[in-house]
C-alpha atoms as a PDB file:
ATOM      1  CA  UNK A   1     -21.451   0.905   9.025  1.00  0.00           C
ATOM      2  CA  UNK A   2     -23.857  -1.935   9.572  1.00  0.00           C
ATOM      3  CA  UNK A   3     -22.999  -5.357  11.062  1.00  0.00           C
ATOM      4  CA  UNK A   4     -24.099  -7.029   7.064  1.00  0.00           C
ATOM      5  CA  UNK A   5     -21.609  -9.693   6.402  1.00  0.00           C
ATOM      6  CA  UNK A   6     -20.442  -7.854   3.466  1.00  0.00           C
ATOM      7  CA  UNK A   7     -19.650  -4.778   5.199  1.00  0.00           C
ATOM      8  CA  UNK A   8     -17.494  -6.620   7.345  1.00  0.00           C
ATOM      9  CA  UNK A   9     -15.760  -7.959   5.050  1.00  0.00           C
ATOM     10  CA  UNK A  10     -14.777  -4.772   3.536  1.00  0.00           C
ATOM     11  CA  UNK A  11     -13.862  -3.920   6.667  1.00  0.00           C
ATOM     12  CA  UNK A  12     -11.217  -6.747   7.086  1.00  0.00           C
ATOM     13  CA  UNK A  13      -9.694  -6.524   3.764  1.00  0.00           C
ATOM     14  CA  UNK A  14      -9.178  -2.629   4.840  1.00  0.00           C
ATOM     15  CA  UNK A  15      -7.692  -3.830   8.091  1.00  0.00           C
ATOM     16  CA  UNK A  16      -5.290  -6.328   6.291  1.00  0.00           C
ATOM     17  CA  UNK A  17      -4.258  -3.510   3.765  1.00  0.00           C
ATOM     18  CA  UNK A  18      -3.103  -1.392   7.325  1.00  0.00           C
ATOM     19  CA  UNK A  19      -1.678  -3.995   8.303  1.00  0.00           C
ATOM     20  CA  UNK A  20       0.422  -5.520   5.511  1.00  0.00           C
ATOM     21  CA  UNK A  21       1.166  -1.304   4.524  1.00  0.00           C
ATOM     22  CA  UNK A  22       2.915  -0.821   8.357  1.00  0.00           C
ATOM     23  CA  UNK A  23       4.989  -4.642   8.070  1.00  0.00           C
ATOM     24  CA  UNK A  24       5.542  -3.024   4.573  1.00  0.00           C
ATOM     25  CA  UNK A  25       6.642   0.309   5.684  1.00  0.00           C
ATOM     26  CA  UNK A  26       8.753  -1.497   8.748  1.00  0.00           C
ATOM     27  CA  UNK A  27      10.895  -4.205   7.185  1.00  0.00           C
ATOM     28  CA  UNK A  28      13.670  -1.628   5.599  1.00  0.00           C
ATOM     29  CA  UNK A  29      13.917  -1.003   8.897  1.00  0.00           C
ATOM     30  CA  UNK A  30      14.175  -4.498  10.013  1.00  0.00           C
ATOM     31  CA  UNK A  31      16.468  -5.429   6.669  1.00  0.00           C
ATOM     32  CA  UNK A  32      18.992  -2.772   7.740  1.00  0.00           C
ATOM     33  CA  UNK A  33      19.802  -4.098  10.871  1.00  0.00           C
ATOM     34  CA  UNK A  34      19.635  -7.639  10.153  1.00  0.00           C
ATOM     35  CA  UNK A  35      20.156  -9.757   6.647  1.00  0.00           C
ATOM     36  CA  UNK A  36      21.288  -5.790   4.694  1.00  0.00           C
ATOM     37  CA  UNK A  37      18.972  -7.612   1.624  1.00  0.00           C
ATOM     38  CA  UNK A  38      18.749  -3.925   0.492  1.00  0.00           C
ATOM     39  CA  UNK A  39      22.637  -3.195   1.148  1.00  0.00           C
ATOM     40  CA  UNK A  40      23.924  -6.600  -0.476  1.00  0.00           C
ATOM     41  CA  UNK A  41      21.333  -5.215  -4.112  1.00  0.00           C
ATOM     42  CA  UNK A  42      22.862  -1.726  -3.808  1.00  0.00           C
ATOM     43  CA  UNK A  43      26.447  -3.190  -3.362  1.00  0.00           C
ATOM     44  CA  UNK A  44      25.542  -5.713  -6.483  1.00  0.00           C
ATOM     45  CA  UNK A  45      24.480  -3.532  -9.206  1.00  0.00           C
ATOM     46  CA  UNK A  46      27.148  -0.909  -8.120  1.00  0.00           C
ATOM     47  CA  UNK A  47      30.073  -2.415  -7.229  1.00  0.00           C
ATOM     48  CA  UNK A  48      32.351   0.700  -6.928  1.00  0.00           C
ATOM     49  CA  UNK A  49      30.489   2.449  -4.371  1.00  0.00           C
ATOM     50  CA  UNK A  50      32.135   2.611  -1.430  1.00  0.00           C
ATOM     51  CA  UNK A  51      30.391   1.819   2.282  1.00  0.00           C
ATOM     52  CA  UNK A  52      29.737   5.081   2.506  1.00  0.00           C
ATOM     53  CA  UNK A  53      27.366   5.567  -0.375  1.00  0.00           C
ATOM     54  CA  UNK A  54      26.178   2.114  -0.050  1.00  0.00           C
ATOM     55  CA  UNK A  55      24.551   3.182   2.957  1.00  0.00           C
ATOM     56  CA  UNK A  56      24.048   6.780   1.905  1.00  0.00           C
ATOM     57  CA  UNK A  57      21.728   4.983  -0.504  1.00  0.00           C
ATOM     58  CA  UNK A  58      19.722   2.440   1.988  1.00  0.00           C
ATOM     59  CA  UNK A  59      18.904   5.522   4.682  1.00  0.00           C
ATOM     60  CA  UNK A  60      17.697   7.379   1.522  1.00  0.00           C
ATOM     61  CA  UNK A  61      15.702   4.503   0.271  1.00  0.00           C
ATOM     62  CA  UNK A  62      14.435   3.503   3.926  1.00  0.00           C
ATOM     63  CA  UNK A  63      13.374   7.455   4.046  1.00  0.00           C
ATOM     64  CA  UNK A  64      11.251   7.005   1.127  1.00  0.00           C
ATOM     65  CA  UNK A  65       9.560   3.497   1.982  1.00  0.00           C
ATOM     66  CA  UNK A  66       8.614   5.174   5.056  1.00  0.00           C
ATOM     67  CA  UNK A  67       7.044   8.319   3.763  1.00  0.00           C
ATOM     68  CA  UNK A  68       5.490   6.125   1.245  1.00  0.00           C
ATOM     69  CA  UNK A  69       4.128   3.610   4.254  1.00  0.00           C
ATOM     70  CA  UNK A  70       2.584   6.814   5.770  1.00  0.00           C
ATOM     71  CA  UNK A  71       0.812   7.716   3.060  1.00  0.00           C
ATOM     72  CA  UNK A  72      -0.269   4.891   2.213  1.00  0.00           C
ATOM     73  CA  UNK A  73      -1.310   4.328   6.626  1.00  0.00           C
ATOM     74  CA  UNK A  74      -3.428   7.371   6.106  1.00  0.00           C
ATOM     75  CA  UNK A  75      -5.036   6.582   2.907  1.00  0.00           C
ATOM     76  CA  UNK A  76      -6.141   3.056   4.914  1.00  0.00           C
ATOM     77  CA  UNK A  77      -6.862   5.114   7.897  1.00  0.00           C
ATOM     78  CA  UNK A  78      -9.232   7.383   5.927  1.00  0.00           C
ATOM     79  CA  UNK A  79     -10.713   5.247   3.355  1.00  0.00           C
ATOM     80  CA  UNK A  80     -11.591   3.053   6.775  1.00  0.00           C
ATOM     81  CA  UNK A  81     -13.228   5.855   8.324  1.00  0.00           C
ATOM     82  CA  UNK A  82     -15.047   7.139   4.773  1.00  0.00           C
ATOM     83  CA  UNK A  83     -16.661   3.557   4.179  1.00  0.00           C
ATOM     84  CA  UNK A  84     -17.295   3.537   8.560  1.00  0.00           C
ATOM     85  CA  UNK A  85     -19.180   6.715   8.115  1.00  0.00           C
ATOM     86  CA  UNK A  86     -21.178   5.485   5.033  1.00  0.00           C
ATOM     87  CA  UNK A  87     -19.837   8.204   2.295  1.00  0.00           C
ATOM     88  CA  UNK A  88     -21.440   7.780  -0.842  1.00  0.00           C
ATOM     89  CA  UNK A  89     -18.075   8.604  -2.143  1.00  0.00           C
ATOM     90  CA  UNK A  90     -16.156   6.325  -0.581  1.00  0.00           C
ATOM     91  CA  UNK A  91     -16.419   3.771  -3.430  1.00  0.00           C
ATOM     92  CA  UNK A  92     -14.787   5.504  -6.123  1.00  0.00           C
ATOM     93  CA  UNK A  93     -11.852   7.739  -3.762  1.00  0.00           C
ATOM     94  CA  UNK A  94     -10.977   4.026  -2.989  1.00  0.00           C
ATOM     95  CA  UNK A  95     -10.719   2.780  -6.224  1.00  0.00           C
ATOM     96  CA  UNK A  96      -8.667   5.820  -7.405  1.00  0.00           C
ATOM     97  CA  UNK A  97      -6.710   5.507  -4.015  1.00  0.00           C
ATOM     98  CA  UNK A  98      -6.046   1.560  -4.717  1.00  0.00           C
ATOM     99  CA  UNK A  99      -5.056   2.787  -8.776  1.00  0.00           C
ATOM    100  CA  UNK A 100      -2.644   4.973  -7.065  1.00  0.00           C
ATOM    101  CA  UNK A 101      -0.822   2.451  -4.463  1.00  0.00           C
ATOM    102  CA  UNK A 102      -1.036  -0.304  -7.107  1.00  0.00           C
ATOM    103  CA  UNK A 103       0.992   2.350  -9.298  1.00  0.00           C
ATOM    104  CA  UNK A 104       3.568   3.119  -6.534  1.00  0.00           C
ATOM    105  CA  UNK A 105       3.501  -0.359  -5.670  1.00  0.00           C
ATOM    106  CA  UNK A 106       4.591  -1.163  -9.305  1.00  0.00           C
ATOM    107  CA  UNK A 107       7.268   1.154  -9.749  1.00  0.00           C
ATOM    108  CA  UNK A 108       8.545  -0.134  -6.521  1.00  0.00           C
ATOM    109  CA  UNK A 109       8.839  -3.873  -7.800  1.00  0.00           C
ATOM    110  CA  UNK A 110       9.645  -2.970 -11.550  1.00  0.00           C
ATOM    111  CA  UNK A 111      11.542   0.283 -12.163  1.00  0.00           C
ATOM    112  CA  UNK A 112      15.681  -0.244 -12.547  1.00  0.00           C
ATOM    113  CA  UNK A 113      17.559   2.297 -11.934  1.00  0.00           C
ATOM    114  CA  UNK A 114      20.779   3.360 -14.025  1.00  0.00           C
ATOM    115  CA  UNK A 115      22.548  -0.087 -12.915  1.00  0.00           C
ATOM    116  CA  UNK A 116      19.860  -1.561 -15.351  1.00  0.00           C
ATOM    117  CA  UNK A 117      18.701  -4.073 -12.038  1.00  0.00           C
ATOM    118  CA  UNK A 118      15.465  -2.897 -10.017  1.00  0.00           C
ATOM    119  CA  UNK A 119      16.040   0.135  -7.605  1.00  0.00           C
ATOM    120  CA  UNK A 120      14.684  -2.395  -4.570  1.00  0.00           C
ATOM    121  CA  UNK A 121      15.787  -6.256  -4.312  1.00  0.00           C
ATOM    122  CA  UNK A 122      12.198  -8.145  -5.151  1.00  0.00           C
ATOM    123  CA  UNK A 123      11.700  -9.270  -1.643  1.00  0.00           C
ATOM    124  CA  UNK A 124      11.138  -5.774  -0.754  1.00  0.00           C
ATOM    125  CA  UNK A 125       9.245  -4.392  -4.017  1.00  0.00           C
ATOM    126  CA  UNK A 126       6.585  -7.396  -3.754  1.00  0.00           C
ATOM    127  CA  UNK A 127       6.200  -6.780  -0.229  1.00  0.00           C
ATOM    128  CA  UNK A 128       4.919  -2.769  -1.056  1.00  0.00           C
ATOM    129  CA  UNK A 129       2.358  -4.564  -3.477  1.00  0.00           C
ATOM    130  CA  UNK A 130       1.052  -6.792  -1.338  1.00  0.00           C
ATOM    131  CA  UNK A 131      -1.652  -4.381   0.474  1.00  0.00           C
ATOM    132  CA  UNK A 132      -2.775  -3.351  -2.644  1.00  0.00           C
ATOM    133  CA  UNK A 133      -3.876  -7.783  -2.878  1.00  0.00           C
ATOM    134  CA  UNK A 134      -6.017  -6.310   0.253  1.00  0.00           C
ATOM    135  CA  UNK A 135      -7.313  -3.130  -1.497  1.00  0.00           C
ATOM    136  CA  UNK A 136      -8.425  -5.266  -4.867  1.00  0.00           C
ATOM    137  CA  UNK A 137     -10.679  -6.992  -2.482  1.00  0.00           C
ATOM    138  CA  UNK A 138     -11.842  -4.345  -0.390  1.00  0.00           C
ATOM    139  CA  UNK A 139     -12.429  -2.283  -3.760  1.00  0.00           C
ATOM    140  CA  UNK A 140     -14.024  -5.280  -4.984  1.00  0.00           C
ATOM    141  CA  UNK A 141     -16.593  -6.037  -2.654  1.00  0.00           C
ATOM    142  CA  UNK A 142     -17.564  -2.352  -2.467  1.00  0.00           C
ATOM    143  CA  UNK A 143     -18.526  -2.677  -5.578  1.00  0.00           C
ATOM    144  CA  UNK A 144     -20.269  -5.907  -5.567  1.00  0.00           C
ATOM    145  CA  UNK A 145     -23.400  -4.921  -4.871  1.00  0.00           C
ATOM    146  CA  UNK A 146     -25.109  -1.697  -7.741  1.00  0.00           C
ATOM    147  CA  UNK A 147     -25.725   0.782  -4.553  1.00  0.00           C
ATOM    148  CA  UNK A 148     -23.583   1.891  -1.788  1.00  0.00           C
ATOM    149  CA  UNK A 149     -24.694   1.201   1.721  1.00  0.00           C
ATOM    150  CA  UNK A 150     -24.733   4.164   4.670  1.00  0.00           C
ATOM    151  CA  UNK A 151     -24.500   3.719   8.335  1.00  0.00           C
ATOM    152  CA  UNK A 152     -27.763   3.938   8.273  1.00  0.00           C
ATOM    153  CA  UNK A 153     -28.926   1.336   5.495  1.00  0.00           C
ATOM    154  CA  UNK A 154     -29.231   1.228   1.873  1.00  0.00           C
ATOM    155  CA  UNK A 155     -28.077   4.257  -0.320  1.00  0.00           C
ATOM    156  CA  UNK A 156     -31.541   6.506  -1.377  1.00  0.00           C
ATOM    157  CA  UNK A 157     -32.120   6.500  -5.072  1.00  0.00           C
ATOM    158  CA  UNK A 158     -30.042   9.586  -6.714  1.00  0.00           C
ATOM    159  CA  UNK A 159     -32.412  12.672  -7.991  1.00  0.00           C
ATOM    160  CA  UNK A 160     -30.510  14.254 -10.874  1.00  0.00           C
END
């Protein structure tokens, strides 16, 4: 990748995404040991379970976040190194990578489970949709301009 202003840009939006994907992928973590945000939403919408299940279903949940942050830290990691190394490809595996976590993202905030209340307390469903805020401009500005750019400089013209 060149030092063009754009490219760095791209660059930092990808970086945020990492970033906000690993605070994403961390604060179940953080939640169960401290405020139990996720605990007190399980507890509300199913107020017969017992402990036990209530936490049954926040280690099962915190599982899942955290496979879903390490996807979603490798999809960063490798869409980072795809732009980097100046794939002419790059543009359109990010944009169906960013359709994906945007979709995963959504569920996340929006899908209610058979209490009839969201699976995840809001706080924690916005906070998986946030990187994909980072991807929409990463995605965005890779697009900006008509031709991709290599490590190298501008894209050559495309022989069919």
């Amino acid at each position: 990748m060149t030092g063009a202003p754009r490219e760095r840009w791209v660059a930092a939006a990808m970086g945020a995404g990492l970033g906000l994907t690993v605070i994403a992928a961390i604060a179940p973590y953080v939640d169960r040991a401290t405020t139990r945000v996720l605990a007190d939403h399980i507890r509300a919408g199913y107020p017969d379970y017992t402990q036990i299940r209530v936490d049954s279903a926040v280690d099962l949940y915190v599982a899942l976040l955290s496979v879903i942050g390490a996807l979603g830290a490798a999809a960063w990691l490798w869409s980072m190194w795809t732009v980097k190394a100046g794939k002419g490809w790059a543009r359109p595996v990010a944009t169906v990578l960013l359709a994906l976590g945007t979709g995963v993202g959504l569920a996340g905030l929006l899908t209610t489970d058979t209490s009839g209340d969201t699976g995840l307390p809001p706080a924690l469903g916005w906070m998986g949709l946030a990187p994909c805020l980072a991807g929409l401009v990463a995605v965005g500005l890779m697009w900006r301009n008509g031709r991709p750019e290599t490590a190298s400089g501008p894209a050559a013209p495309r022989h069919t």
